[in-house]
Protein backbone atom coordinates (compact mmCIF):
# COMPACT_ATOMS: atom_id res chain seq x y z
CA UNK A 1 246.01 376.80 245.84
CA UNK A 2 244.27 379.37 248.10
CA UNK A 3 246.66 382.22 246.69
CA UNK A 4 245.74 381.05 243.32
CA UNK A 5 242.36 380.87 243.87
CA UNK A 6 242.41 384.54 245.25
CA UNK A 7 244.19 385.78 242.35
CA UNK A 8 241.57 384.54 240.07
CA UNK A 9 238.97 386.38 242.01
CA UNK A 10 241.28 390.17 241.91
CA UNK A 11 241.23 389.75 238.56
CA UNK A 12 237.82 388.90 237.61
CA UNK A 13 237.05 391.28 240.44
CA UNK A 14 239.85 394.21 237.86
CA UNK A 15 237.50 393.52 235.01
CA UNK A 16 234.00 393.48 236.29
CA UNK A 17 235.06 396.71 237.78
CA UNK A 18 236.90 398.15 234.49
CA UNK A 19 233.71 396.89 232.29
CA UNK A 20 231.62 399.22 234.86
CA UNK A 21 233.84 402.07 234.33
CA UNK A 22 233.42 402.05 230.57
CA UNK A 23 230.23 400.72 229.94
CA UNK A 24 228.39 403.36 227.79
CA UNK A 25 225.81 405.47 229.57
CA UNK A 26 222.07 405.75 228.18
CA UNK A 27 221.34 408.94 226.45
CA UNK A 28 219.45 411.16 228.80
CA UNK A 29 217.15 411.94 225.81
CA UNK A 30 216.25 408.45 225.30
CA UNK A 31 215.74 408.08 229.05
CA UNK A 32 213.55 411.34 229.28
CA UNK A 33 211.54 409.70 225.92
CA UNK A 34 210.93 406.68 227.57
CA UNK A 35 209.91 408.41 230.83
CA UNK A 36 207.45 410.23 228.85
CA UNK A 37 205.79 406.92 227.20
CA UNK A 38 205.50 405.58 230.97
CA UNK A 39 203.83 408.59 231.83
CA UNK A 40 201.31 408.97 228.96
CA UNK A 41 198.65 406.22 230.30
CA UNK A 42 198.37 408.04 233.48
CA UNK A 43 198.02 411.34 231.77
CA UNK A 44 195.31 410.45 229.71
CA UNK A 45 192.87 407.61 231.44
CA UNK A 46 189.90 409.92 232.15
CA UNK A 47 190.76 412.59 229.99
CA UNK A 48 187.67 413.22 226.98
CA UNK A 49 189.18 412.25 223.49
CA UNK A 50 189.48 414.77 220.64
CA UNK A 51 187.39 413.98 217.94
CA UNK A 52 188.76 412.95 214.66
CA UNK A 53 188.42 411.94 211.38
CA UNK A 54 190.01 410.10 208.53
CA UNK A 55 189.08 408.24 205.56
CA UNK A 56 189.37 404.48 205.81
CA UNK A 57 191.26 402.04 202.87
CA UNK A 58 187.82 400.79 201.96
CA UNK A 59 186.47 404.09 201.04
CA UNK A 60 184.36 404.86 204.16
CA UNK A 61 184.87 407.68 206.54
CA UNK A 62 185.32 407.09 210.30
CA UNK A 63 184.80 410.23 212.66
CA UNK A 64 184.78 409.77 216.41
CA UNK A 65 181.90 412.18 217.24
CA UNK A 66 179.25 409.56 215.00
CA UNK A 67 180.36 406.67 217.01
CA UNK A 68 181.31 407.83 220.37
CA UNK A 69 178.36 406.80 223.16
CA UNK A 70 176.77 404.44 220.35
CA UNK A 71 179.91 402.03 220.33
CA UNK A 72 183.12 401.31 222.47
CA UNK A 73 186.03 402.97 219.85
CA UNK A 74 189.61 400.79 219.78
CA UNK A 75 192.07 402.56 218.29
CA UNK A 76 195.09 401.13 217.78
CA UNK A 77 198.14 402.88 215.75
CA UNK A 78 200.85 401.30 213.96
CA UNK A 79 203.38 401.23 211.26
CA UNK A 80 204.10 398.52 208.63
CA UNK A 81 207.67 398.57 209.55
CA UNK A 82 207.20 398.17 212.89
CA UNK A 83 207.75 394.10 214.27
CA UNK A 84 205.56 394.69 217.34
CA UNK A 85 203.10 396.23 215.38
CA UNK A 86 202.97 393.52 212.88
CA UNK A 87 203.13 390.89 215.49
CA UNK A 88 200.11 391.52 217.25
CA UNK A 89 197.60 392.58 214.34
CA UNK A 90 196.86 388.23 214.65
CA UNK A 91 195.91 388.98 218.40
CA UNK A 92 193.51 392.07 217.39
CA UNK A 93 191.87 390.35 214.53
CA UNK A 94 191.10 387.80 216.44
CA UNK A 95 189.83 390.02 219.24
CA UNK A 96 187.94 392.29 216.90
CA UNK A 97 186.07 388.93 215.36
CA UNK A 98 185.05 387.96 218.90
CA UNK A 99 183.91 391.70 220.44
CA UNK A 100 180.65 392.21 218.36
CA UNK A 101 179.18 395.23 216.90
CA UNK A 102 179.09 397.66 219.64
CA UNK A 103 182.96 397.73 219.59
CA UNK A 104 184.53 399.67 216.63
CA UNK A 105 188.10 399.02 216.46
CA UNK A 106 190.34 400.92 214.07
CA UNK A 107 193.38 400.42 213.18
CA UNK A 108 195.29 404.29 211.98
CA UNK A 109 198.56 403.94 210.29
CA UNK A 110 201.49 406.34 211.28
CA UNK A 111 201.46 408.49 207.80
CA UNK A 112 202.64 405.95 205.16
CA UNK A 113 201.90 405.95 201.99
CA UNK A 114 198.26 403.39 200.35
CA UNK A 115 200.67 401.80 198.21
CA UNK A 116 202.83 400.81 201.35
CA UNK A 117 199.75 400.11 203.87
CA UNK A 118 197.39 398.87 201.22
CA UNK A 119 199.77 395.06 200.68
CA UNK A 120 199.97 394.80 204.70
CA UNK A 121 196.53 395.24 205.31
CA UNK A 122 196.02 392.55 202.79
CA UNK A 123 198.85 390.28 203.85
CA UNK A 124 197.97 390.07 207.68
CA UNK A 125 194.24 389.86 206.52
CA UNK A 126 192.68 392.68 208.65
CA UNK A 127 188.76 392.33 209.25
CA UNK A 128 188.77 395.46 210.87
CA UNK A 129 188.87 399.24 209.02
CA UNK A 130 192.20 400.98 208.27
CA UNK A 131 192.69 404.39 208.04
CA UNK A 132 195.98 406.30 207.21
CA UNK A 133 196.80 409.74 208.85
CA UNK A 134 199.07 411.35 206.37
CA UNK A 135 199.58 414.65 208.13
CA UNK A 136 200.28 412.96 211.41
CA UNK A 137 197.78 415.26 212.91
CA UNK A 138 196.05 412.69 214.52
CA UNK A 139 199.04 411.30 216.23
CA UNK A 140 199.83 414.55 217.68
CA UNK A 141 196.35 415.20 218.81
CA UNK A 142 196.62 411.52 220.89
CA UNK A 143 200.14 411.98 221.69
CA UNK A 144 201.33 409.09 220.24
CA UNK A 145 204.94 408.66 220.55
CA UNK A 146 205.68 404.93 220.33
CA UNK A 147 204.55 401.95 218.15
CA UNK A 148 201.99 400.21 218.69
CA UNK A 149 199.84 402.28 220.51
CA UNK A 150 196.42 400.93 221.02
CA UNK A 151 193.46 403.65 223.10
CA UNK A 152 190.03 402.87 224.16
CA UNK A 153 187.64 405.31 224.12
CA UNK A 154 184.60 404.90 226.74
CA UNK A 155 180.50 405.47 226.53
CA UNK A 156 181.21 408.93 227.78
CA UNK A 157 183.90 410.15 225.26
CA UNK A 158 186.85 409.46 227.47
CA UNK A 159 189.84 407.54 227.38
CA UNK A 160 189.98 404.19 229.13
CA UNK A 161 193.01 402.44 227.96
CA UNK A 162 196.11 404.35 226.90
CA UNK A 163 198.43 400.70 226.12
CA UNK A 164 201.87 401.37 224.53
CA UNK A 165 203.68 398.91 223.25
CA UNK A 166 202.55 395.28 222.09
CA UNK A 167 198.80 393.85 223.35
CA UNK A 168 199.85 390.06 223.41
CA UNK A 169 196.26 389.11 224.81
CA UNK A 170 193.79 391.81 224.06
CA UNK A 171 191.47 390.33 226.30
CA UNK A 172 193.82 391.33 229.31
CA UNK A 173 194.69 394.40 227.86
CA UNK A 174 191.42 395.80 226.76
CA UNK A 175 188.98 393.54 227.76
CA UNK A 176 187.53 394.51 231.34
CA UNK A 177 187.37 397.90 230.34
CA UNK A 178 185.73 397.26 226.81
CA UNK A 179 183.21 395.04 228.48
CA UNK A 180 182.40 397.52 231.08
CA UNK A 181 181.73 400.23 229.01
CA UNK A 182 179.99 397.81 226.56
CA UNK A 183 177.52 397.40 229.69
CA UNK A 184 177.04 401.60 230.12
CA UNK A 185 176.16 401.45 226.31
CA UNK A 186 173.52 398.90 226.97
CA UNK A 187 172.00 400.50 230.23
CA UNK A 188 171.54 403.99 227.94
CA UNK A 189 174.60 405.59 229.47
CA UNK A 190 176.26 406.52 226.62
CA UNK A 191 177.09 410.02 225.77
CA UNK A 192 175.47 411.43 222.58
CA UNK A 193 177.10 413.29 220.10
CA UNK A 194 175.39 416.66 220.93
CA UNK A 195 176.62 416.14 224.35
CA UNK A 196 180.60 415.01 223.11
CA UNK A 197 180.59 418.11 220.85
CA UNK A 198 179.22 420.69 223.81
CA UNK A 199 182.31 419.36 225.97
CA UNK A 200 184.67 419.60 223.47
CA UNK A 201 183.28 422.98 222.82
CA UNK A 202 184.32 424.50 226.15
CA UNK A 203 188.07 423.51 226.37
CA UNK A 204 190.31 421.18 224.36
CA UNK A 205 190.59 417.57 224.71
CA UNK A 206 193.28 415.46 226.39
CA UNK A 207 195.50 416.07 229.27
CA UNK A 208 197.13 419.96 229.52
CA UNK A 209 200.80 419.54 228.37
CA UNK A 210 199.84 417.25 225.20
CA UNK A 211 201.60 417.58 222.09
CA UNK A 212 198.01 419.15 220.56
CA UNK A 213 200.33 422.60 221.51
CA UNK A 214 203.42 421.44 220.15
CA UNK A 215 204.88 424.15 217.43
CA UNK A 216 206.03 423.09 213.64
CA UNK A 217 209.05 422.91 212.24
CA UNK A 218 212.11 424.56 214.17
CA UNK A 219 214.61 426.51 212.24
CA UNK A 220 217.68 425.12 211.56
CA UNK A 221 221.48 427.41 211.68
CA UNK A 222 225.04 426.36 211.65
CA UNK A 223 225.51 422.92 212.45
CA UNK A 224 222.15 421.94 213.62
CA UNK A 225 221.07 422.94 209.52
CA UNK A 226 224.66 420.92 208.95
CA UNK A 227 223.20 417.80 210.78
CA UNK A 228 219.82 417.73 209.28
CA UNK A 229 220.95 418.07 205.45
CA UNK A 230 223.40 415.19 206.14
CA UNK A 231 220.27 412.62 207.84
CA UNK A 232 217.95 410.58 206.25
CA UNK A 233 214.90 410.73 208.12
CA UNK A 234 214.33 407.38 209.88
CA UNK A 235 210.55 407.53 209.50
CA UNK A 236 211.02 405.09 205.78
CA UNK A 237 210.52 407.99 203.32
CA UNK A 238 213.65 408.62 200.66
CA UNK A 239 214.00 412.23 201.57
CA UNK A 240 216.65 413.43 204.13
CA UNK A 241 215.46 415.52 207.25
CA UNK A 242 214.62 419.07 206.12
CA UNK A 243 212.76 417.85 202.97
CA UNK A 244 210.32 415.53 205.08
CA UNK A 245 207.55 416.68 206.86
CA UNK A 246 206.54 413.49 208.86
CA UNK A 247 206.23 413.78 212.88
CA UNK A 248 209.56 412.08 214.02
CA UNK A 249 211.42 414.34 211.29
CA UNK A 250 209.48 417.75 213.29
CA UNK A 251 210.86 416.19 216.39
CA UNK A 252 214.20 415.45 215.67
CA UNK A 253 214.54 419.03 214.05
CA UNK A 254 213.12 420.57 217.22
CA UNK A 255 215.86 418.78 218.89
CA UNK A 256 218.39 419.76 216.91
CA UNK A 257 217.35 423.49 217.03
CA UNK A 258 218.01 423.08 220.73
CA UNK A 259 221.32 422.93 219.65
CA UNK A 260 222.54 421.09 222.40
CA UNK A 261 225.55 418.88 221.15
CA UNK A 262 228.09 418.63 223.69
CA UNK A 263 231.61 417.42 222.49
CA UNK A 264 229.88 414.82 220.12
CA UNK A 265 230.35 414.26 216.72
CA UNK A 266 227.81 414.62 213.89
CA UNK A 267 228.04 410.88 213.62
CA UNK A 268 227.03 410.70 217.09
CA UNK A 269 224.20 412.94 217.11
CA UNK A 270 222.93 411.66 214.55
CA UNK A 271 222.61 407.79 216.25
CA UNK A 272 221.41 409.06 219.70
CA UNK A 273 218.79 411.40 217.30
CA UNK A 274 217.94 407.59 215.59
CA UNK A 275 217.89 406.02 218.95
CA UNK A 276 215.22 407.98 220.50
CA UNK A 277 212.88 408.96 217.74
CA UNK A 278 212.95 405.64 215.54
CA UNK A 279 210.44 403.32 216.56
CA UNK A 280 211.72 400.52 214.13
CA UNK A 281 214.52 399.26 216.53
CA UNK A 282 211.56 398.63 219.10
C-alpha cells in the first residue's frame, strides 16, 4: 500500500513538474505594459494637469482652465465596449448625484464615434456631461493607457487621483481627496485661471517621460508593413491597422516598426500585439 501510495505521489509529482515546464510564459510586452499602468499613479499625483478641451454630447463645451480652482474636476475615461467601464458608470452616477456642485465630473470617451456613445450614454442614464475625444489627443496628453481610467484634478490644478481600472465605491476611491480639496475651494484656496495658465506657461504639464512627447505614426517595411495590412485594428473601427488612425493602432504600429519578432509567426504577433494593446479583454 505504501509503494502504491508513493507511486501516486512520483507521478502527480512527473506532471506538476511537466505542466511547469510547458506552461506558456507572459509576453514581456504585456508585462512591461502592465508595469507601466502600476507606475502611472505615482508618476502623476502632484503633477499640474494640462488643460483641455472638448465639446460635450449636450452641446456645451468643457475646458479645464474655466473650472479648475472654482470646482474639484473628475475625469473619468472609458469606452462603450469596455465591461469595467460599463460596470461602474451605476457607481459614478450615483456618486456624481451625491457630490454637489463644486465637483464637475466628466466622463471623456476613448475616440468613438456619437452614433456609438450617444445610445450608451442614454442606456446607462448618465446625469453627468460626456464628451468624446476623437483625435485621442486628450488621452495622450493624460497618458491614458487602460480602461477605465478615472483622474481628479485638485483646487490648485494638480492631479490628486490617478485610479486605473474599475472604482467599485467611488467614495473610497475618490472621496477623501475630493472632499479635501472641496474644503481648499471653500477656504479661497483655489487656484485661478490666470494663475493655472501662468504655470502652464513656463513648462509643460504632467510628469517628464509622458506620452505628451510620444511621435506619430511609425513607418512600416517588410514584414512589419506585412503584419499591419493583414490586422484589424482592435480599437472597434472596420478598418485594418494602417488605414486607422486611433491611439492603440499608433501604438501597435510603433511596435511593429521596432521590428522585433523573434521566431514567431505573424499569427503570433499579431495575438501578443491584441493582448497588450486591447483593452476589451480587461
Amino acid at each position: 500500500m505504501l509503494l502504491r501510495l508513493l507511486a501516486i505521489a512520483l507521478l502527480w509529482g512527473g506532471l506538476i513538474a511537466v505542466h511547469a515546464a510547458y506552461k506558456q510564459r507572459p509576453d514581456p510586452n504585456v508585462i512591461a505594459l502592465q508595469a507601466s499602468r502600476q507606475q502611472a499613479p505615482s508618476r502623476w499625483v502632484g503633477r499640474l494637469a494640462p488643460d483641455i478641451s472638448l465639446a460635450t454630447l449636450d452641446g456645451t463645451r468643457f475646458r479645464l482652465s474655466d473650472e479648475v480652482g472654482r470646482r474639484v474636476v473628475v475625469l473619468n475615461f472609458f469606452a462603450t465596449w469596455c465591461g469595467p467601464c460599463k460596470a461602474e458608470m451605476p457607481e459614478l452616477a450615483k456618486y456624481h448625484e451625491k457630490a454637489g456642485d463644486v465637483v464637475r465630473l466628466v466622463g471623456i470617451d476613448a475616440q468613438e464615434t456619437r452614433a456609438v456613445v450617444e445610445p450608451f450614454v442614454s442606456a446607462m442614464d448618465l446625469p453627468f456631461p460626456v464628451a468624446i475625444d476623437d483625435s485621442g489627443e486628450v488621452l495622450r496628453r493624460f497618458d491614458v493607457q487602460a480602461f477605465p481610467t478615472t483622474i481628479v484634478i485638485g483646487a490648485d490644478g494638480r492631479v490628486k487621483v490617478y485610479e486605473v481600472g474599475q472604482i467599485s465605491n467611488a467614495e473610497v476611491a475618490l472621496g477623501r481627496a475630493v472632499e479635501r480639496e472641496k474644503r481648499e475651494i471653500a477656504a479661497g484656496r483655489g487656484i485661478t485661471p490666470e494663475a493655472y495658465r501662468a504655470l502652464l506657461a513656463r513648462g509643460p504639464a504632467g510628469p517628464a517621460g509622458s506620452r505628451a512627447t510620444e511621435p506619430g505614426d511609425a513607418a512600416l517595411t517588410g514584414r512589419a508593413e506585412r503584419i499591419a495590412k493583414a490586422m484589424p485594428c482592435p480599437c472597434g473601427c472596420d478598418d485594418q491597422l494602417p488605414a486607422c488612425s486611433c491611439r492603440t493602432a499608433t501604438q501597435i504600429k510603433a511596435r511593429l516598426a521596432e521590428g522585433d519578432f523573434g521566431d514567431r509567426t505573424d499569427a503570433a504577433i499579431m495575438e501578443a500585439l491584441n493582448r497588450e494593446f486591447c483593452m476589451k479583454g480587461m
